[in-house]
Structures are given as C-alpha cells and as structure tokens.
Protein backbone atom coordinates (compact mmCIF):
# COMPACT_ATOMS: atom_id res chain seq x y z
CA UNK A 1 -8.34 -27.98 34.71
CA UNK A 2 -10.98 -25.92 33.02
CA UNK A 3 -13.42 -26.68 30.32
CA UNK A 4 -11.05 -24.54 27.59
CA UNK A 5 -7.97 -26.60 28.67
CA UNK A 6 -9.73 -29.65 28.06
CA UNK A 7 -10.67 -28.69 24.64
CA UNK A 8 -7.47 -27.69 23.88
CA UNK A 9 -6.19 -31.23 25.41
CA UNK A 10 -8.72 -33.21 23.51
CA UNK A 11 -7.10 -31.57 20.08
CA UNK A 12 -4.17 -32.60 20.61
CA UNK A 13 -5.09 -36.21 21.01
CA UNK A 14 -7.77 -36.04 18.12
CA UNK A 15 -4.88 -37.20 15.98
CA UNK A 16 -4.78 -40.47 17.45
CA UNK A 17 -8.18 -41.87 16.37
CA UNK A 18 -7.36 -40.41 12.78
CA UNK A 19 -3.94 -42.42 13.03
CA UNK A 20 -6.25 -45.33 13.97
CA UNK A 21 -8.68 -44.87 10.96
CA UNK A 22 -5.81 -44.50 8.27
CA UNK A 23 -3.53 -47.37 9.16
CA UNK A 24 -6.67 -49.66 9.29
CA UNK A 25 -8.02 -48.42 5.54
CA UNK A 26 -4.65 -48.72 4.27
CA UNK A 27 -3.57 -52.30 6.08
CA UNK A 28 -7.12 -53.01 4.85
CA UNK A 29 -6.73 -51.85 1.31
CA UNK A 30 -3.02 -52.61 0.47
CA UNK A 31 -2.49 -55.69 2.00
CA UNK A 32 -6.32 -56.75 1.87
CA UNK A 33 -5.92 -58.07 5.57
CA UNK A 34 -9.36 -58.33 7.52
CA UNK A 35 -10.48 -55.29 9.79
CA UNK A 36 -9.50 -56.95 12.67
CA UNK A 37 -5.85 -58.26 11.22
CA UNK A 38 -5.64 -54.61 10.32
CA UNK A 39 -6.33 -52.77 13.87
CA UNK A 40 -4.10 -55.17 15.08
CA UNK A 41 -0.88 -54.16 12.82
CA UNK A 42 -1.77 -50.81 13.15
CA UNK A 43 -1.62 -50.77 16.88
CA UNK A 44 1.52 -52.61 16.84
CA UNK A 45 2.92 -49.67 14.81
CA UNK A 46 1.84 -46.99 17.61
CA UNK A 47 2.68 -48.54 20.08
CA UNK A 48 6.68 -49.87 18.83
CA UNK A 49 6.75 -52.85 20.11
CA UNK A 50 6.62 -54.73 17.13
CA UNK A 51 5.00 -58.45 16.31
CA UNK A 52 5.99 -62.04 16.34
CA UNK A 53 4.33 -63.28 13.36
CA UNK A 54 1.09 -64.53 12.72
CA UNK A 55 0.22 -62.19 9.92
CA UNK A 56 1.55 -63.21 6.40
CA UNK A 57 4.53 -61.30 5.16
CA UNK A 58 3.64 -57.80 3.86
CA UNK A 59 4.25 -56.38 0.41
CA UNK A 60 6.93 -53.82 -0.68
CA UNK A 61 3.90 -51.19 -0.33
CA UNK A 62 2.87 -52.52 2.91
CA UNK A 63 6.57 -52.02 4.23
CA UNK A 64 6.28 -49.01 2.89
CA UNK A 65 3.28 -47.90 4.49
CA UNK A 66 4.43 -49.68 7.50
CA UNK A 67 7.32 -46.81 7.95
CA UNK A 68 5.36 -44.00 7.11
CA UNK A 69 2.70 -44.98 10.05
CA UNK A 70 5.94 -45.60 12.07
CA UNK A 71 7.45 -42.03 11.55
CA UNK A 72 4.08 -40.26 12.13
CA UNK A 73 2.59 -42.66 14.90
CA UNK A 74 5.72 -42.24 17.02
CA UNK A 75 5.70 -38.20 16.65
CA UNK A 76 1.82 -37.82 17.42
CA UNK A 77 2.30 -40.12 20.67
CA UNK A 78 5.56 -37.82 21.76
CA UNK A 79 3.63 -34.73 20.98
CA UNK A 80 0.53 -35.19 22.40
CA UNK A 81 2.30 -36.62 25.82
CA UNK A 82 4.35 -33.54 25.95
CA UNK A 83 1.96 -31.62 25.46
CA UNK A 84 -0.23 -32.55 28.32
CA UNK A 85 2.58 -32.99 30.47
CA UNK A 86 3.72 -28.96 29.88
CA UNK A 87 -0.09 -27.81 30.66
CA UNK A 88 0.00 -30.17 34.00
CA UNK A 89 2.94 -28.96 35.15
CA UNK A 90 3.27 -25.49 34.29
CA UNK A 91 -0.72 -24.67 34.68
CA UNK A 92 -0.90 -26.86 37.58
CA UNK A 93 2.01 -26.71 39.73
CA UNK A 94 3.55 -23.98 38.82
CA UNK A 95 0.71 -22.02 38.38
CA UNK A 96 -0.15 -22.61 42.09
CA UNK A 97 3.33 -21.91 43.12
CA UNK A 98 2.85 -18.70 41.61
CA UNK A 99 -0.41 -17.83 42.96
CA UNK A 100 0.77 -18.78 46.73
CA UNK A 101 3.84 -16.41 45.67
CA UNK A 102 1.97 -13.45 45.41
CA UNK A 103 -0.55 -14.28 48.36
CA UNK A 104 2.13 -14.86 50.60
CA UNK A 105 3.58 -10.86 49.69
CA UNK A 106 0.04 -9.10 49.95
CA UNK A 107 0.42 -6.29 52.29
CA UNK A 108 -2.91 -4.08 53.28
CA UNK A 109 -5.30 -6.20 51.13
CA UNK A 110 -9.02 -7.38 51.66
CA UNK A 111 -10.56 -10.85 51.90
CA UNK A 112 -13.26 -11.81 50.48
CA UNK A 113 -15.27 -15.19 52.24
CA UNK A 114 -17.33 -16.53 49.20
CA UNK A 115 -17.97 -16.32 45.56
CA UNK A 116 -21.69 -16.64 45.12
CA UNK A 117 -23.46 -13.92 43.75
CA UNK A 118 -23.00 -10.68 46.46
CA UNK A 119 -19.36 -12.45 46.47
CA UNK A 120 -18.54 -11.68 42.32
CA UNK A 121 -20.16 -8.41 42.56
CA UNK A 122 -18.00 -7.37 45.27
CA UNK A 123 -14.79 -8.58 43.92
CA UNK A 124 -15.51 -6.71 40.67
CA UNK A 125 -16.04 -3.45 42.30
CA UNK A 126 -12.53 -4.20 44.54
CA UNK A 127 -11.23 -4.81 41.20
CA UNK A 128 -12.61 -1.90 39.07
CA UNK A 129 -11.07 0.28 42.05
CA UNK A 130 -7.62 -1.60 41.73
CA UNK A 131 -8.01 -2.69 44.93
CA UNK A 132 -5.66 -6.23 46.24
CA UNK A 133 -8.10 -8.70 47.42
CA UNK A 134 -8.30 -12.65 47.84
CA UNK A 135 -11.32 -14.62 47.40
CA UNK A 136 -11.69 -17.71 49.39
CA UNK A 137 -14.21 -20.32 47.89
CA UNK A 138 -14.36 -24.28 48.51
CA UNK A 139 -16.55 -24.71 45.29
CA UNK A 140 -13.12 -25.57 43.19
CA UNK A 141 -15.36 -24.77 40.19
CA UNK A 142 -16.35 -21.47 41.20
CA UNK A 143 -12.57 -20.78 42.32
CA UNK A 144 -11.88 -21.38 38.46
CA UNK A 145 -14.09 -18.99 37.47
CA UNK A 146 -12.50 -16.63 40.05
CA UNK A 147 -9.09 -17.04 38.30
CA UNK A 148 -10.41 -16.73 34.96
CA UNK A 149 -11.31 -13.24 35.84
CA UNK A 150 -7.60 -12.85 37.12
CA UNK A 151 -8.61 -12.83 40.69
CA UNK A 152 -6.38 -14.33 43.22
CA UNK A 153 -8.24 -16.82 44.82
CA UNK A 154 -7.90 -19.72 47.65
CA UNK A 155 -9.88 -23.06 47.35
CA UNK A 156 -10.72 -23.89 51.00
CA UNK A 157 -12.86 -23.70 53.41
CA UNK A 158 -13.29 -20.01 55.17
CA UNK A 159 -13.99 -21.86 58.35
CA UNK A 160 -10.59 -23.20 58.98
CA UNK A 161 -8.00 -21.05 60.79
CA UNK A 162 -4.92 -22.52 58.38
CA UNK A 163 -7.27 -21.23 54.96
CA UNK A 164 -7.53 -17.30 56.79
CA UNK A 165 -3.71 -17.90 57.55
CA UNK A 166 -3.26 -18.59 53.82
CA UNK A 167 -4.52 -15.08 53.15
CA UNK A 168 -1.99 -13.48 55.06
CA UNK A 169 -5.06 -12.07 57.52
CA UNK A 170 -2.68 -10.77 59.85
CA UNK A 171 -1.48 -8.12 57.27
CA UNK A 172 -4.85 -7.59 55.20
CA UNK A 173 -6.71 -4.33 55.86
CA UNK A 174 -10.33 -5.61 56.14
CA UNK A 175 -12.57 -9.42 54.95
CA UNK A 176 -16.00 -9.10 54.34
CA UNK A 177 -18.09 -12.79 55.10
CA UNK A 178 -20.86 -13.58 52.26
CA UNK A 179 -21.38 -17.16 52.63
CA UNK A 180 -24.53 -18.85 52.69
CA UNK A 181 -25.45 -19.03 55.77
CA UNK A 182 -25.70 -16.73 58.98
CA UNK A 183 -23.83 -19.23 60.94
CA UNK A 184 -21.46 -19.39 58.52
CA UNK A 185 -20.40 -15.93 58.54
CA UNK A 186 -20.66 -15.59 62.31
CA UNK A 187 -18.18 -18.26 62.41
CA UNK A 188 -15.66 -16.69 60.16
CA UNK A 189 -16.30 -13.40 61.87
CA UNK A 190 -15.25 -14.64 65.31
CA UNK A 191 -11.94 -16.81 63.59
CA UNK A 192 -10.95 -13.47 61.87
CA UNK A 193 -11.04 -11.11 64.89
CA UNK A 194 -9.01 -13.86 67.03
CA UNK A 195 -6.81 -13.84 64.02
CA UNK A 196 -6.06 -10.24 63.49
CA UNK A 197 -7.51 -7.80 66.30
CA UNK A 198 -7.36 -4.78 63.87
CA UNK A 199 -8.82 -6.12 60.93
CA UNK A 200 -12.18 -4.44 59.12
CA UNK A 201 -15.17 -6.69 59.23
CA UNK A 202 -17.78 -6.79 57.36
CA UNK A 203 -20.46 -9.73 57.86
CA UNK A 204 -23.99 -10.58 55.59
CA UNK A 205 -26.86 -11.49 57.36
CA UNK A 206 -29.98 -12.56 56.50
CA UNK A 207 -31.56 -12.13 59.86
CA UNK A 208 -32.04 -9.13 61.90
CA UNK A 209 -31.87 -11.05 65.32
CA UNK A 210 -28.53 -12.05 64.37
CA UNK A 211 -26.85 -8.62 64.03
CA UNK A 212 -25.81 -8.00 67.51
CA UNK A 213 -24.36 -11.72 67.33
CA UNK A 214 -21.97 -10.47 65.14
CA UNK A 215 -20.99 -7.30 67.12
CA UNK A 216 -20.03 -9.09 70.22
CA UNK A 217 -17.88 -11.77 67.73
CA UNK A 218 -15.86 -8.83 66.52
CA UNK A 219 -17.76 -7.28 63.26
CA UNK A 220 -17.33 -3.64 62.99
CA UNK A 221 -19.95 -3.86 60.46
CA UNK A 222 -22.99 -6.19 59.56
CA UNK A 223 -25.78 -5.48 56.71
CA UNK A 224 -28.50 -7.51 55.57
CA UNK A 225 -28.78 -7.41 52.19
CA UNK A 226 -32.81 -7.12 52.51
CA UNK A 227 -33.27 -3.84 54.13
CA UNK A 228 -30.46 -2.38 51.68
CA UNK A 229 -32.51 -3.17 49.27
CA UNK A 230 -36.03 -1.91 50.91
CA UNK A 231 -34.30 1.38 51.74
CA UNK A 232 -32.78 1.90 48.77
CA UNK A 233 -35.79 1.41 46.55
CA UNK A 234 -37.97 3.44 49.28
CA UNK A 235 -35.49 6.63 48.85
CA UNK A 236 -35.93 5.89 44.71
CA UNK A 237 -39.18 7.18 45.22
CA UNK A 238 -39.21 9.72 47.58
CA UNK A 239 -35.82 11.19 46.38
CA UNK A 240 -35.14 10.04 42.95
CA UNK A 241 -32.48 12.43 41.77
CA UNK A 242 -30.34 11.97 45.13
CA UNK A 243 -30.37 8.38 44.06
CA UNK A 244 -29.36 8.89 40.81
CA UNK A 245 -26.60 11.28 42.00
CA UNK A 246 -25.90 8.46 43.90
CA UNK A 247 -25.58 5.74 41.98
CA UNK A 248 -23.25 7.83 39.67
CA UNK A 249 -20.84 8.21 42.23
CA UNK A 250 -21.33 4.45 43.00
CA UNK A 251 -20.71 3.18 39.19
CA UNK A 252 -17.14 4.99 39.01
CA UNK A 253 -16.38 3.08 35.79
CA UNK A 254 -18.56 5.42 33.65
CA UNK A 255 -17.72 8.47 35.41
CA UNK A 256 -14.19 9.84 35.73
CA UNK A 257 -14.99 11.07 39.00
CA UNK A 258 -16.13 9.30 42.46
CA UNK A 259 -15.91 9.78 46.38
CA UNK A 260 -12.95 8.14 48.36
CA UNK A 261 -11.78 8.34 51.78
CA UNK A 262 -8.33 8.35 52.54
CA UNK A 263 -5.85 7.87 56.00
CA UNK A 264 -3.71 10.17 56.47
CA UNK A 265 -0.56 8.26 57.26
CA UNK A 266 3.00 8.96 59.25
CA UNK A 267 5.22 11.40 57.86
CA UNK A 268 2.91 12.36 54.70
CA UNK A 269 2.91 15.68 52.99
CA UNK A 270 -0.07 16.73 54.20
CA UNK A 271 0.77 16.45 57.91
CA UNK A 272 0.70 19.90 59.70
CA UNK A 273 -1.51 21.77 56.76
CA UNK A 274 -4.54 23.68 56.79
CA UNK A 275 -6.89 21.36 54.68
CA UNK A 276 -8.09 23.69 51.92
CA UNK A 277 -4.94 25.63 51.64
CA UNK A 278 -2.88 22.74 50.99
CA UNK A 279 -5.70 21.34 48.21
CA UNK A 280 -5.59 24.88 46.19
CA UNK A 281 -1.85 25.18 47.01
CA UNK A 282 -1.43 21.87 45.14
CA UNK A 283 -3.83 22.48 42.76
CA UNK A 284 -6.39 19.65 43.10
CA UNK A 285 -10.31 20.19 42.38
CA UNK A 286 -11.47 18.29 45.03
CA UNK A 287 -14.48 18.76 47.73
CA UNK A 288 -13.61 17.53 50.85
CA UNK A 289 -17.06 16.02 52.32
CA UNK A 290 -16.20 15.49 56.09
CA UNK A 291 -13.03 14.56 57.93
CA UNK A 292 -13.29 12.13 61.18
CA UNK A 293 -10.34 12.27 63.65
CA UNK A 294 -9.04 9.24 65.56
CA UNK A 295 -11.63 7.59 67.81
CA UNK A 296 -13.80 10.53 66.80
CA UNK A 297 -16.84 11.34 65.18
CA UNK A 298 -17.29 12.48 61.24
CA UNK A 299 -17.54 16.10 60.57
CA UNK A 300 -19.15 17.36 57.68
CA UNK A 301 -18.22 20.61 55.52
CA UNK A 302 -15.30 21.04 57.46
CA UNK A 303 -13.56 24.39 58.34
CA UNK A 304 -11.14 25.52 55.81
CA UNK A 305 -8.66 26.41 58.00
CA UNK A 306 -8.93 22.50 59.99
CA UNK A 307 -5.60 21.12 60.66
CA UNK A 308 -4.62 17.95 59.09
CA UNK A 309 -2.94 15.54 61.76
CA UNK A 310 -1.95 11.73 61.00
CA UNK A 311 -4.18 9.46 61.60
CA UNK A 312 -7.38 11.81 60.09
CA UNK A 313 -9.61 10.52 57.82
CA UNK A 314 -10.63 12.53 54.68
CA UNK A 315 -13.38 11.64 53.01
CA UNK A 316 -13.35 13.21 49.42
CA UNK A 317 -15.36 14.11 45.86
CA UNK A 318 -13.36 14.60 42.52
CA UNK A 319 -12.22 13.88 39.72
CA UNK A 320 -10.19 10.34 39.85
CA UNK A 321 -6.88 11.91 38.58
CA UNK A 322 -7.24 14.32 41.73
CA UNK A 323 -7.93 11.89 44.20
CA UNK A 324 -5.14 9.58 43.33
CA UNK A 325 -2.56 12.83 43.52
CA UNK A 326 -4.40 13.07 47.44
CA UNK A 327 -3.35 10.27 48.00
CA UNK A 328 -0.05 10.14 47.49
CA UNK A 329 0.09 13.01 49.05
CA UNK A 330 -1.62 11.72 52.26
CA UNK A 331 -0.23 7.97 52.31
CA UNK A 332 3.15 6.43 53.06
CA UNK A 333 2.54 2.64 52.44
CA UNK A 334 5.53 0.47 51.67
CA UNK A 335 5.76 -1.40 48.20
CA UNK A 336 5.99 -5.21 47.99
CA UNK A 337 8.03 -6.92 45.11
C-alpha cells in the first residue's frame, strides 16, 4: 500500500475520532455525566452492544441524542470497513492478478534486473519508445514507485530462477542486469542464458577485469558505465557538434525523428526488394545507415540496388511516422490479447 492510499485510508477513518469527540461533549453537556461516564456511553453506542446499567437513566434529550449517535456511529463504522476492505481487495489482490495477467501474455519483451538509478532511466527510455518491458526489483518500495509510473514490475529477487520464469524469459527479446554489484549481474547473466539460449544480454559492470567474465557466462554485451561516461565527455570536446547531433537523435521525445534498426522478418513486404526502390516506391523519407546480414558484419551506405532477404537487419534515420510505416512493412510479429 502506498503513501497516497494511506492518506486516502486515514480519511476515511478521521470520522471516528470526531464521532468520539461529539458524543462525549454532548453525553457531557446534556446529561452532565463525567468525561469518563461519557466516553464510556459513547463507545457503547459505536460499538452496538449496548449496557447493563450503571449509569442513571438518561433524559428525553439524552435518548434522543442517544439515536442520533446510533444512526451515524453505525454508518461511519460500515463505511469506513468497506471501504478499506474494497482498496485491499481490489488494489491488492486483484490488482496483482491483473499484473501477473499481462506478464504471463508478454511476447518479445525486455527485462529489466533493477530499479536504482541506471535502472529508471532505462525503463523510461523503453517506455518513451513504447517498448514492453518488466522490471524486476526486491526493494518492494522501489517496485511501488515502478508501478506508479505504470511500469509492469516483479518484486523478487533477480537471482532466483522461478523470479526470471515469472517474466516469461523464455519469450522476451533481450534483459539488461543493473544491480549493484558485479557479482550480482554476473549471476543473473549466467541464470538468463541457461534460461533462454537466444536471449539479448546486456550486463553493467563496474570493473574492467570483469568484462570477459561476463562473455564466457553468456552476455552478448557488457558496458561499464565509467568509460561511457569518459568517452563521451572526451568526444564533447574534440567533436562537439557530432555530439550534439548525437544526443538529438538520442532524446527522440523532442525530436520527431530518431534512428531505429529493424529485423526483417518471414514473409514481410519487403522480402525480395531492392532496398531503395522499395523506400521511394512506398514513399518513405528515410536514410538507410547500414544493413548487417545474418551472422554477418554491418555495412554502411549500402548499395541502392542491395537485396533485402529475411533475417537482414536495417538500421535506419527518419522521421518517426516513416520508420513506424518500415516497420510494418518489414515485421510479421503476432499480437497478444
């Protein structure tokens, strides 16, 4: 339960302590019964279960006032217990229910090991890019914070076989490990390849001796976020305005333009078609960079009369409308309910 559903919780009961605070002045002040004599009747009121004497007879106003507490002491109690019984069930169970529902029918998604702070900032470019992704995060709090931002998110430990099963790994389309530690994400690394043989992994490291630790436990890819950094603020001063073409492409969001790649699957469209003919055939404004083949290497600027075969890889510059027409020209993925 987060902090806004407890605020909302404590509202509803509010009511009680004012209940207390009336009956009590007006016990008090109509029957002129001592404080005590006066908390007493008026928890006997809330709570219905009535008293067996010991307090003098009340007046016709006290009878009176007796009913009225009865009336709206019995309605606050019901109200305030069905309240909080809706929110635990339907934000609780059902809510969970309805998060494993749509886990369990991901198909071609990414993973995402860790919420911390390389963790949120990757999740929020997945999302800007309306890309299906699952974070996993043992930190319940920060798994809250996750949902808040309508993520769909696992609390659990990445290091556990049954938490990556959770994810449906065996049908996700690449995880990237940003735990805290190096051993950590080795770890994960090595579960996920045993898990899922064709699966795209990315791994952070902090140390450079590490890295070809996590190429022999199955990473196809493994950056440390320190010489990222150093490189990328080395090239802002030797090459600022490639940077800043850079980081333009990079930010998407304010652009309406970016670079994508995109698999050419079975039985598209663009299967058995000269590349560039096909793009000003269907009239898309779109560079393509390079194109890498199956098992092959990348080619840049390639030939405008290159044949387009499944399984390519075009990697492409346009405007966004464009590139999403490329690829549904170039993909064949099937829809999950």
């Amino acid at each position: 339960m987060d902090f806004t559903h407890k605020i909302q919780l404590l509202r509803k009961w509010s009511a009680i302590p004012v209940f207390y605070l009336v009956g009590t002045i007006g016990y008090r002040t109509i029957e002129e019964m001592s404080w005590t004599d006066s908390l007493y009747m008026t928890s006997v009121v809330l709570s219905t279960v009535g008293y067996g004497g010991g307090i003098e007879d009340l007046s016709a106003a006290g009878r009176l006032f007796t009913v009225f507490l009865i009336i709206f002491g019995v309605g606050i109690v019901a109200y305030a217990i069905t309240v909080t019984a809706d929110y635990l069930i339907q934000n609780q169970y059902f809510g969970r229910m309805k998060m494993e529902r749509k886990i369990k029918n991901l198909q071609n998604h990414y993973v995402v090991c860790g919420f911390g702070r390389m963790g949120r900032i990757i999740c929020s470019e997945l999302n800007k890019n309306d890309k299906k992704f699952v974070v996993i995060e043992k930190n319940e709090i920060k798994v809250n914070e996750a949902k808040a931002l309508g993520y769909l998110a696992i609390w659990g430990d990445s290091l556990e076989d049954e938490t990556l099963r959770k994810c449906r790994l065996d049908r996700s389309r690449g995880l990237v490990a940003v735990l805290s530690t190096d051993e950590n994400n080795l770890f994960v690394t090595l579960s996920a390849r045993g898990l899922n043989k064709d699966l795209y992994i990315i791994a952070k490291s902090s140390q450079t001796r590490n890295m070809n630790k996590y190429i022999t436990a199955g990473a196809n890819k493994v950056l440390n976020p320190y010489d990222i950094a150093g490189h990328s603020l080395a090239n802002m001063l030797t090459r600022p305005t490639v940077m800043d073409f850079l980081e333009v492409i990079g930010k998407g969001s304010e652009v309406d333009w970016e670079m994508d790649e995109i698999t050419i699957k079975p039985n598209s469209k663009i299967v058995g078609n000269k590349l560039n003919e096909f793009i000003f055939r269907e009239n898309m404004d779109i560079i393509i960079v390079a194109t890498k083949k199956p098992e092959g290497n990348l080619i840049f600027n390639p030939p405008k009369d290159s044949l387009i075969e499944e399984g390519d890889l075009l990697i492409a510059m346009g405007y966004l409308a464009n590139l999403r027409k490329l690829e549904n020209f170039c993909t064949n993925e099937p829809q999950i309910d």
